[in-house]
Structures are given as structure tokens and as C-alpha cells.
Protein backbone atom coordinates (compact mmCIF):
# COMPACT_ATOMS: atom_id res chain seq x y z
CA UNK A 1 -8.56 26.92 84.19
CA UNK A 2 -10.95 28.07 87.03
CA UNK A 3 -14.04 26.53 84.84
CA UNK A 4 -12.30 23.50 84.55
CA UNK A 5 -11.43 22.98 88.14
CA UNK A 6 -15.12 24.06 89.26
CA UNK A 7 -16.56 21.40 86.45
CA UNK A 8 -13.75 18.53 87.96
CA UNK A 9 -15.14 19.49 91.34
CA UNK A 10 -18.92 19.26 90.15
CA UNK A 11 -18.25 15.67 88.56
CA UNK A 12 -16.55 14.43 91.51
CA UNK A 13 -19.46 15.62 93.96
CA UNK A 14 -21.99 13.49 91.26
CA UNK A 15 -19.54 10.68 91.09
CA UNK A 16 -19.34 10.20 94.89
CA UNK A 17 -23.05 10.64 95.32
CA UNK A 18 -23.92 8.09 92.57
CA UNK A 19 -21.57 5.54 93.92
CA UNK A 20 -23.03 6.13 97.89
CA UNK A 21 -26.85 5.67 96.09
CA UNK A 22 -25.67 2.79 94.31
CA UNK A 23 -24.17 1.25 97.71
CA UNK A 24 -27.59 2.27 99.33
CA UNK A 25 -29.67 0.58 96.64
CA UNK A 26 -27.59 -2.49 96.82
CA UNK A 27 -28.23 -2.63 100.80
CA UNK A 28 -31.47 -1.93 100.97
CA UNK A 29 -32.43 -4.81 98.19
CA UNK A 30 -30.39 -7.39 99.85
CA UNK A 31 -33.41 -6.52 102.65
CA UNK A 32 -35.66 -7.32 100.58
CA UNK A 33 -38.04 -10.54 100.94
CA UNK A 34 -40.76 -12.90 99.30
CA UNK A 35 -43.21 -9.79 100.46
CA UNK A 36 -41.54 -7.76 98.59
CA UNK A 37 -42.08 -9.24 95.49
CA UNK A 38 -45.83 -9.20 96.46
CA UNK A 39 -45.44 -5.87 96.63
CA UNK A 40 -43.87 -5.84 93.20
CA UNK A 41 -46.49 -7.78 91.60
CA UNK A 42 -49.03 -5.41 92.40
CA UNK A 43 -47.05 -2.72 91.64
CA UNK A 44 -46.32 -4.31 87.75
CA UNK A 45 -49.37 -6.16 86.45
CA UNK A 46 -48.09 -6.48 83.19
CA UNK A 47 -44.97 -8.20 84.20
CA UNK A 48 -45.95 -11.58 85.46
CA UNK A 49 -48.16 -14.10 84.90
CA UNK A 50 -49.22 -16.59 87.20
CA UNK A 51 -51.33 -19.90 86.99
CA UNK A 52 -52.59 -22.01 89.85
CA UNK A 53 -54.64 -25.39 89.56
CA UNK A 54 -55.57 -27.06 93.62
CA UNK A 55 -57.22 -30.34 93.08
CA UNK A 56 -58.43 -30.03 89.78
CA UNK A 57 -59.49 -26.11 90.04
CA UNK A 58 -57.92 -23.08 88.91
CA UNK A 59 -57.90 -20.97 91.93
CA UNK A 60 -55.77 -18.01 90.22
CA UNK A 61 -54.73 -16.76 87.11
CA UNK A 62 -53.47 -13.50 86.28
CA UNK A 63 -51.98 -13.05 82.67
CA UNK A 64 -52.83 -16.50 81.99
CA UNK A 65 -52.26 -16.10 78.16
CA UNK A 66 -49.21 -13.87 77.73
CA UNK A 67 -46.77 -15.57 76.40
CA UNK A 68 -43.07 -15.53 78.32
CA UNK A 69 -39.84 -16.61 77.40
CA UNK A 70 -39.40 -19.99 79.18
CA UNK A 71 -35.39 -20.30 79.72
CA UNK A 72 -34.66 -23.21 81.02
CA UNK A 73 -38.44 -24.46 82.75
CA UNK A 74 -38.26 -26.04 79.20
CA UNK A 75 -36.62 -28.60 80.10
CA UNK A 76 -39.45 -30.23 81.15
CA UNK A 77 -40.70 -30.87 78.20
CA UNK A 78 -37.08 -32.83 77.28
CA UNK A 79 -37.68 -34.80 80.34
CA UNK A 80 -41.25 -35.88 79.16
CA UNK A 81 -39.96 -36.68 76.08
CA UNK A 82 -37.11 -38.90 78.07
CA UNK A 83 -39.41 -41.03 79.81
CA UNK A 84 -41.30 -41.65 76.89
CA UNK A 85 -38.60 -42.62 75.05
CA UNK A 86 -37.37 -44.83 77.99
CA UNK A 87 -40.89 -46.71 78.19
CA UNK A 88 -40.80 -46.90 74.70
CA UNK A 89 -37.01 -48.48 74.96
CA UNK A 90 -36.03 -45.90 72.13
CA UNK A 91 -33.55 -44.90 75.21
CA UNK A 92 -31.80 -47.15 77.90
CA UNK A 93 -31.36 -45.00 80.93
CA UNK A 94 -28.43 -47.26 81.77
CA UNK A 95 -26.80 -46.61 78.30
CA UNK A 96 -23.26 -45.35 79.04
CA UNK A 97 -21.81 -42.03 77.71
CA UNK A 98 -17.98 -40.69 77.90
CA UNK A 99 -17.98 -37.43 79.86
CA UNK A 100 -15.63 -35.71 77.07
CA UNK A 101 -18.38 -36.41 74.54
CA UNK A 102 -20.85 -34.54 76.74
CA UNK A 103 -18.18 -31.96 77.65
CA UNK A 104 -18.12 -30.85 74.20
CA UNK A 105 -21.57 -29.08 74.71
CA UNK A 106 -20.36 -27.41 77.80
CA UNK A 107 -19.76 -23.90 77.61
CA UNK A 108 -17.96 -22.58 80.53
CA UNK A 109 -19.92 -19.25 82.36
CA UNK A 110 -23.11 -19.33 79.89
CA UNK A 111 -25.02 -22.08 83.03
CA UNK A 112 -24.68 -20.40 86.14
CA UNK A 113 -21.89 -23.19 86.62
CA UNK A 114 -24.48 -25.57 86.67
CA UNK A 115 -22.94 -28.34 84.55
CA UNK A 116 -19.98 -28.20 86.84
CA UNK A 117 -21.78 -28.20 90.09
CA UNK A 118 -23.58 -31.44 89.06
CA UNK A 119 -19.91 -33.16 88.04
CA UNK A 120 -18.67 -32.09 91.73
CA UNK A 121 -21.72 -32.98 93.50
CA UNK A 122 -22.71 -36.05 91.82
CA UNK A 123 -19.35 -37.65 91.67
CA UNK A 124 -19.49 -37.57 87.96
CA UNK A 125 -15.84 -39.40 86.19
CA UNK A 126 -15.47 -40.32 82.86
CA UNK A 127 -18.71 -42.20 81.74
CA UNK A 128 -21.84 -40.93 83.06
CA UNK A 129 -25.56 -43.20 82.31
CA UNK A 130 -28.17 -41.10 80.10
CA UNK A 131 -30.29 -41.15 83.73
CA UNK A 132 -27.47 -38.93 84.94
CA UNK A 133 -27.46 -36.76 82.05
CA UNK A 134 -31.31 -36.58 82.93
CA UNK A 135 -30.47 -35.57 86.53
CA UNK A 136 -27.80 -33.01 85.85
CA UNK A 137 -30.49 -31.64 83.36
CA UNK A 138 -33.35 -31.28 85.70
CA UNK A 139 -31.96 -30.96 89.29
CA UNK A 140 -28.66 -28.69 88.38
CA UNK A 141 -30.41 -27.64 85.15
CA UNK A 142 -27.37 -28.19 82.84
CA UNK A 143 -27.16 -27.25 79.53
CA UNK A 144 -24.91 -29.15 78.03
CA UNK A 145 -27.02 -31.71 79.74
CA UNK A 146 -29.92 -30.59 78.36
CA UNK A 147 -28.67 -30.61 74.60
CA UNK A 148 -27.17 -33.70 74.58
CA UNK A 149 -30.87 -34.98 75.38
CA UNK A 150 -32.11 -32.87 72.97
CA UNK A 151 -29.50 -34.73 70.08
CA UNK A 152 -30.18 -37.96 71.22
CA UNK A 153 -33.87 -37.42 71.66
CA UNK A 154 -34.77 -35.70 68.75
CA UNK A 155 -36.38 -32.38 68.05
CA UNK A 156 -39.89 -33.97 67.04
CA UNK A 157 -39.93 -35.77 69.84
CA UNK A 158 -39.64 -33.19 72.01
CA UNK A 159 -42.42 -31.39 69.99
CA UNK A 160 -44.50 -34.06 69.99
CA UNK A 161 -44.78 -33.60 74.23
CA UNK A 162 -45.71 -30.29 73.40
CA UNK A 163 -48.57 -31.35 70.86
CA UNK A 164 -49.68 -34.63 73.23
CA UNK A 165 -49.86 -31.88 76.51
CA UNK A 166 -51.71 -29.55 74.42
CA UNK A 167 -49.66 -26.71 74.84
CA UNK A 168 -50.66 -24.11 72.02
CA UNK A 169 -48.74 -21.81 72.76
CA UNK A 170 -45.79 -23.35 73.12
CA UNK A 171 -43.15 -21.84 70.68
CA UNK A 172 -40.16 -22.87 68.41
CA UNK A 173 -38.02 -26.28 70.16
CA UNK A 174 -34.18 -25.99 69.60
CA UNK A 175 -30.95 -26.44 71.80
CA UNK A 176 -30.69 -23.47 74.14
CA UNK A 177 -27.47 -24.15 75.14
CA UNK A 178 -25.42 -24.22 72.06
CA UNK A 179 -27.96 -21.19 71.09
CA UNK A 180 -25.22 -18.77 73.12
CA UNK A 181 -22.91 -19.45 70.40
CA UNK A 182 -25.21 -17.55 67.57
CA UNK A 183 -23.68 -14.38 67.74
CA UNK A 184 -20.34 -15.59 67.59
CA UNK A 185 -21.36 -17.84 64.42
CA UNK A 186 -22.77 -14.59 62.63
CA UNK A 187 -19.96 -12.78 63.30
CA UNK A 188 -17.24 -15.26 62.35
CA UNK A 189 -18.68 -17.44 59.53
CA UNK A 190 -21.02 -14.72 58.18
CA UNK A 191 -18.97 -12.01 58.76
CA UNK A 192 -21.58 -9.52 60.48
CA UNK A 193 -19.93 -6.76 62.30
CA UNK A 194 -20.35 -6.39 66.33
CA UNK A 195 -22.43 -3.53 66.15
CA UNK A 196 -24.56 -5.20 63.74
CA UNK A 197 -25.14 -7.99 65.83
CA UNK A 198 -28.16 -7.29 67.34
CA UNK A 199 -30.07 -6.06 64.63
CA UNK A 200 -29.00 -9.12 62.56
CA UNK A 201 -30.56 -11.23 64.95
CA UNK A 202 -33.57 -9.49 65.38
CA UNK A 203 -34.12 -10.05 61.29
CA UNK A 204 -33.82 -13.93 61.77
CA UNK A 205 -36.92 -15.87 61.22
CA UNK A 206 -38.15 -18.22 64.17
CA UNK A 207 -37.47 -21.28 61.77
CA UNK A 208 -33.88 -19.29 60.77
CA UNK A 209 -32.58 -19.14 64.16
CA UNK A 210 -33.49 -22.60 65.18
CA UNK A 211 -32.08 -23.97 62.14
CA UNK A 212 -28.81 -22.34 63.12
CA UNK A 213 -29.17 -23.55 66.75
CA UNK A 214 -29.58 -27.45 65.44
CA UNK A 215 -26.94 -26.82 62.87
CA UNK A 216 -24.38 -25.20 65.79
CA UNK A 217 -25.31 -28.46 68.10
CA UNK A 218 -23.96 -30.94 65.33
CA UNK A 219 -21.12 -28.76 64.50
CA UNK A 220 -20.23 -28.80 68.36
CA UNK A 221 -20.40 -32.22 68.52
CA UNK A 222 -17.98 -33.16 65.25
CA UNK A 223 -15.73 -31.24 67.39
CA UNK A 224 -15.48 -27.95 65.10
CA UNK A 225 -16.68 -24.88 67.37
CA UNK A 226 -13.92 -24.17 68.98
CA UNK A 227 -13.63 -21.00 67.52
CA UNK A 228 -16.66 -20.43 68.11
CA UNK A 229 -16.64 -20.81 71.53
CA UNK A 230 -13.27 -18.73 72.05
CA UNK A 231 -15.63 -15.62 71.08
CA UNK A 232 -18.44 -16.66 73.52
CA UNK A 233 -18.04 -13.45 74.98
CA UNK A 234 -19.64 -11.42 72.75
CA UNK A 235 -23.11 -12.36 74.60
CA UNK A 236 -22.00 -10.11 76.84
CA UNK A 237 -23.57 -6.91 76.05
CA UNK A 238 -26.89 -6.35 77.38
CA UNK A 239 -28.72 -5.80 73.58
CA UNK A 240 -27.33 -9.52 72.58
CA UNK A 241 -28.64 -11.03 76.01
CA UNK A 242 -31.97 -9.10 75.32
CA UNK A 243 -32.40 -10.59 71.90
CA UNK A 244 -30.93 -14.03 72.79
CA UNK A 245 -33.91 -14.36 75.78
CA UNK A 246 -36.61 -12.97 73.37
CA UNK A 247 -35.86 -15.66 71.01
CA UNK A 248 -35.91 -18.67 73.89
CA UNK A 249 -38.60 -20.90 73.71
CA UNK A 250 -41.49 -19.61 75.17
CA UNK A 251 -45.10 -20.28 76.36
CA UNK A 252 -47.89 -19.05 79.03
CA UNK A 253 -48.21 -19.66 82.54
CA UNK A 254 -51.48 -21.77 81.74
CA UNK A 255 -49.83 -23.87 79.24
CA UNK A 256 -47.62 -25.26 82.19
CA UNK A 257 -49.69 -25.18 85.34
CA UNK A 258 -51.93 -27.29 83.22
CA UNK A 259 -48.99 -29.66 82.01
CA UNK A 260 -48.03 -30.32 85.64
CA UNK A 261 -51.01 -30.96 87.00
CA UNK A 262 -51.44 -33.66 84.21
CA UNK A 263 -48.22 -35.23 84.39
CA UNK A 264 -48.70 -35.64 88.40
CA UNK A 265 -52.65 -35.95 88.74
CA UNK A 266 -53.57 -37.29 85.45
CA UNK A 267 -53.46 -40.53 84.26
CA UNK A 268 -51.11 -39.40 81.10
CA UNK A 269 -47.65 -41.16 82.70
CA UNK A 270 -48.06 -44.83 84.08
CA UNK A 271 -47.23 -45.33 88.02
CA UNK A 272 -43.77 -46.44 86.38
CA UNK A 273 -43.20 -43.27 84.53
CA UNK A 274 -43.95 -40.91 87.61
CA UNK A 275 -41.51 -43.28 89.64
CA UNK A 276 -39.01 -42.05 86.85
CA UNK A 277 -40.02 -39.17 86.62
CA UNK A 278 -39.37 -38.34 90.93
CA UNK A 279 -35.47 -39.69 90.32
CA UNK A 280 -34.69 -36.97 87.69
CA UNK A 281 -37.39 -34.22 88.92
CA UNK A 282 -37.26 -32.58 91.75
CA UNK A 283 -35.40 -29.47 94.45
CA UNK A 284 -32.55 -30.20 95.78
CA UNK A 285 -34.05 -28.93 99.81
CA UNK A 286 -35.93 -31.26 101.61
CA UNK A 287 -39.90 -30.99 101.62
CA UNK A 288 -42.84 -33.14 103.58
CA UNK A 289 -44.64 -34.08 100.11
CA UNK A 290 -45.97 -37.20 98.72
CA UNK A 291 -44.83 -35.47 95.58
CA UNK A 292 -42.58 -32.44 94.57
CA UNK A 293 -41.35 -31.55 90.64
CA UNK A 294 -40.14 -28.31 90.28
CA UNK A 295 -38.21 -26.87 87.28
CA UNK A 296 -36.97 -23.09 87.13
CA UNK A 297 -35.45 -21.03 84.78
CA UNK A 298 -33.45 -17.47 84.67
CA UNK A 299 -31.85 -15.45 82.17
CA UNK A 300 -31.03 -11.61 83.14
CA UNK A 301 -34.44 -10.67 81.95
CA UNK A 302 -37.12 -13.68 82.87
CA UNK A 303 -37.54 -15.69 86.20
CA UNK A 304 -39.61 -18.48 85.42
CA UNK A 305 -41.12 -21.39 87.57
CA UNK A 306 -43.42 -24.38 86.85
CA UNK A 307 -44.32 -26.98 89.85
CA UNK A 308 -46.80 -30.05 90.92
CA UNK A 309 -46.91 -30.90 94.20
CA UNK A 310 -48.76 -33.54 95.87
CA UNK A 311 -49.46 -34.33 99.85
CA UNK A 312 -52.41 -35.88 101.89
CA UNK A 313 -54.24 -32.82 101.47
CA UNK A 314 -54.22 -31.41 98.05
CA UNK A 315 -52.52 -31.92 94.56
CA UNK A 316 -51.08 -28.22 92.89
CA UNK A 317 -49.58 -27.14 90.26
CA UNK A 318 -48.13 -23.40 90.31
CA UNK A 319 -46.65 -21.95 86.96
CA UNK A 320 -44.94 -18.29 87.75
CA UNK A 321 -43.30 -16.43 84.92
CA UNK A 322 -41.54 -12.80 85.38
CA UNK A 323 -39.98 -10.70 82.86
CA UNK A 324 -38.10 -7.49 83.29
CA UNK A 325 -37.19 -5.58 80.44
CA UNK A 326 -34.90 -2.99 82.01
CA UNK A 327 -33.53 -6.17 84.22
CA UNK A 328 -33.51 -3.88 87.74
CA UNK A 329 -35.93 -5.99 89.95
CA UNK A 330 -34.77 -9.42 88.71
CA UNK A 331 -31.63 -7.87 90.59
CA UNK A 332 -33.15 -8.31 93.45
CA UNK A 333 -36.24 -10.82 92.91
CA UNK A 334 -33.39 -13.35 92.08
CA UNK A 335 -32.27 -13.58 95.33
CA UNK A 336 -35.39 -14.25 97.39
CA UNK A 337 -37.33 -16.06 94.58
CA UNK A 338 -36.72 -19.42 95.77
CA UNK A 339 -38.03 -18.62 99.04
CA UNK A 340 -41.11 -17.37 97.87
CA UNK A 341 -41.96 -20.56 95.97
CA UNK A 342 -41.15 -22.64 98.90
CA UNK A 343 -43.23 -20.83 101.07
CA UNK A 344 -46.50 -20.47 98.11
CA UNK A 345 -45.74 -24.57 98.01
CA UNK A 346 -45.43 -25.55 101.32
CA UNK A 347 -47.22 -22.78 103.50
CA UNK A 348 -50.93 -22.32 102.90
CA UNK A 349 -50.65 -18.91 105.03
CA UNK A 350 -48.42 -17.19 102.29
CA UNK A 351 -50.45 -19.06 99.19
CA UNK A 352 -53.37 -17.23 100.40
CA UNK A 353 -51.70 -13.67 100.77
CA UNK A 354 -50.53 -14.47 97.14
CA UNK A 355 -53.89 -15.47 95.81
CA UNK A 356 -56.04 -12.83 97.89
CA UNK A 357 -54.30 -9.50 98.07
CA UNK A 358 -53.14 -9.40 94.76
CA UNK A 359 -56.79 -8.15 93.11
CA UNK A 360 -55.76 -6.62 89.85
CA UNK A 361 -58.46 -5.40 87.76
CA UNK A 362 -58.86 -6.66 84.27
């Protein structure tokens, strides 16, 4: 009984001091600032890449080539693919669609509550133009959004922006929205265990998963996923979110500095289509430039970033991706990201502490 006491006594001790560093940890990260992750940058090389084109020059590149998962900085590509399709009257922006249709791709705490953020703030009711859809894509970065494009789009076209822009190593194009709802289709209609899960998805081919992904967004839409979606949760465990970011499209760093900078200083989209383009693109803070399309992306392992920016002085495009395996930093990185691509946009100071101090050999 003594033993047992003594061992009670010892776990308690390590339970209160792993709860007072965990409290610690927490505090000191919410400290933390855009220097920081300058700091953490240097610190993990392999973890980042970064691409930056100023007036026609690449003025930095650091794992230019690695490939990164993209969540949901993708999405420009769909909006490409919208204008095109909207110059090419394939699409009337002013087409009308009934919310509840589009609601049927929503699945409720799998966007960050995007989708419902851009109902509330955009006064959405019950019919909603595809330019909306466009705009809650883009500026809120909704999936259910974003898939509905995607269906009435077209896969190929969507790859065909990819081909056109040259981006080579741009992988796989499917709905990433509906994608959430793989594990629960393997486990339901192909009767794979929970602890099997993981593994199972791991042994999908590129062109498998996809296929499943297209065939889930058509399913969704006749109206028969509800079941489906009642076992949503089984995302939840970190394994499943590992494999479910892993197998989001994905590309480099170059591939979309390079993209941006030709959508906003080449002569690829008409006057016209960059007008379009500014009324779905775009932050939601204020900014001084000419120009400003920014798309970002986050699952709990990637942070990723793509922008063009033009003003009197200079046109840029910036392309920052981050992944975190172990998904610690992001913890903190996450919080004071979008300040550090406001400042590397908008003040030259920082850019230059970016670009100059971080000298990592090759």
C-alpha cells in the first residue's frame, strides 16, 4: 500500500508539472511574432519553401522545387479556370443558384467556419449568383464554395489552367472539400475497420483517391451522403488528418510565384479578366496597392500562401509554403502568419530582413 501511495504521489508531482509547462508553452507562444518565424525558418531549412519574383526577377528562392501540399491556395487555379469560363460565356456570373443546393456540399467544422462566415457577412439568402460562389471561394475560402465550382467547372478545365500556367509540378485536381468524407466512405460502404483506416488510405493510388473524391461530390449532390457525413468525425485523429493533407493537391513554391506574377504582370488575362479577377480575389484588410490577390491555405500540418501585388513602385509575387510534420510550430506560426505576409507585402524593411538574413547554404 505504501508503494502505491508513493507511485500516486510521484504521478501527481509529473501531472502538475506537465500541465504548469504546458500553460508556460502556451504563454510564451502567444508572445511570439512574425520574427519569430524568421527565427524558425532558419532554424528548419527543410520545412519551407519560399519563392519571390520583384518586377520580373527572382530575388529569392529557397526550396524552390519541393513539392508541398497546397490546401486550399488551390483555389486559385478554380478561379482561373472561372474567368475563363466566364470570358468564354461557358459560365454567366449572374447565373442564379438556390443556397440549399450549395448547402449540400457544406460540411459543418471541416472549413474553419468559413462557408458560414461568408453567408453572415455577405448577406447571403436563398439564391446566391455563381460570382458569389466565386467570392465566398476566394475571400472566405469556402469549400463547399469551392466544389460547387469545381462541378460546374469541370475537372479538365481546371487542369487545363494548370497545363496553360505551366505548372509541372502541379499534382492530382479533385474536390477537397467533399475529400473529408473519404474515410467515412471506406469505412461505411467498404467496410474497412477504424484502425485500418489509415493504412487503407495510404494504399490508394493518386488516380484511386481522386476518383473517389469526384464520385463522393456527385453522390453529395443527388442528396445521398448523409450518412456519410453523420461519421465526419472520424477525420479526427491525427494519422487520418496526416494522410488526408499528404494526399491534397500539391505543387512548389515556384510553380505559384511564377503563376501570379503572370496572371497580374503578364499579358495572359485581358484588362477585363484582371477587373474580374480583383472582385473575387483579394484580403479582406485594407492595403495602399494598385493591386493585391492573395490566396492562403491551412490544414493542421501545411501553412501555405501565394500573392501578386502591384503599386507605383514594383509588381511581386510571393509564394510561401510551410509544412510541419509533428504539427507543434504551426501551433503557433498560425497565429502571427498573417502578419508576417502583410508586413513582407507591404513593408520593404521586413521583405529585406526576410530575403537577407535568412542565408541557408545549399
Amino acid at each position: 500500500m505504501k508503494i502505491i501511495v508513493i507511485s500516486s504521489l510521484v504521478l501527481l508531482g509529473l501531472f502538475i508539472i506537465f500541465i504548469l509547462g504546458a500553460k508556460y508553452s502556451l504563454q510564451r507562444n502567444r508572445k511570439k511574432t512574425k520574427d519569430d518565424i524568421i527565427t524558425f525558418m532558419k532554424k528548419n531549412p527543410e520545412d519551407w519553401s519560399l519563392s519571390v519574383i520583384q518586377n520580373g526577377e527572382v530575388v529569392m528562392q529557397h526550396n524552390e522545387d519541393t513539392v508541398f501540399p497546397l490546401a486550399s491556395t488551390v483555389k486559385i487555379l478554380h478561379a482561373v479556370a472561372f474567368i475563363e469560363a466566364v470570358s468564354e460565356q461557358r459560365l454567366d456570373p449572374e447565373e442564379v443558384v438556390a443556397i440549399k443546393d450549395l448547402n449540400l456540399l457544406y460540411i459543418p467544422n471541416t472549413d474553419g467556419n468559413a462557408h458560414t462566415e461568408w453567408k453572415e457577412r455577405e448577406h447571403i439568402g436563398d439564391e446566391v449568383t455563381l460570382k458569389q460562389i466565386a467570392q465566398g471561394m476566394m475571400k472566405y475560402s469556402s469549400n463547399a464554395c469551392t466544389d460547387y465550382l469545381y462541378y460546374r467547372l469541370g475537372k479538365k478545365a481546371i487542369e487545363q489552367v494548370a497545363i496553360k500556367y505551366e505548372l509541372t509540378q502541379q499534382t492530382a485536381i479533385f474536390p477537397i472539400g467533399v475529400a473529408v468524407l473519404i474515410p467515412s466512405y471506406l469505412h461505411i460502404e467498404e467496410q474497412v475497420t477504424k484502425k485500418a483506416l489509415a493504412k487503407t488510405m495510404q494504399q490508394l493510388t493518386s488516380e484511386e483517391y481522386a476518383q473517389i473524391a469526384d464520385n463522393l461530390l456527385h453522390k453529395i449532390l443527388r442528396n445521398e451522403a448523409e450518412s456519410l457525413k453523420e461519421h465526419v468525425s472520424l477525420i479526427a485523429p491525427r494519422k487520418i488528418q496526416k494522410e488526408i493533407t499528404k494526399r491534397l493537391p500539391a505543387a512548389t513554391s515556384q510553380n505559384y510565384a511564377t503563376f501570379m506574377y503572370e496572371l497580374g504582370a503578364g499579358d495572359s488575362l485581358s484588362n477585363e479578366e484582371q477587373e474580374r479577377f480583383d472582385e473575387i480575389m483579394g484580403p479582406l484588410y485594407e492595403h495602399d496597392a494598385i493591386r493585391l490577390w492573395t490566396k492562403g491555405g491551412s490544414t493542421m500540418y501545411v501553412l501555405t500562401y501565394a500573392a501578386f501585388q502591384q503599386n507605383e513602385k514594383e509588381q511581386l509575387s510571393y509564394a510561401f509554403f510551410i509544412e510541419d510534420t509533428v504539427s507543434v510550430d504551426l501551433m503557433w506560426i498560425t497565429n502571427c502568419i498573417a502578419d508576417f505576409h502583410k508586413s513582407f507585402l507591404q513593408d520593404n524593411t521586413f521583405r529585406n530582413k526576410v530575403c537577407h538574413t535568412i542565408t541557408i547554404p545549399k
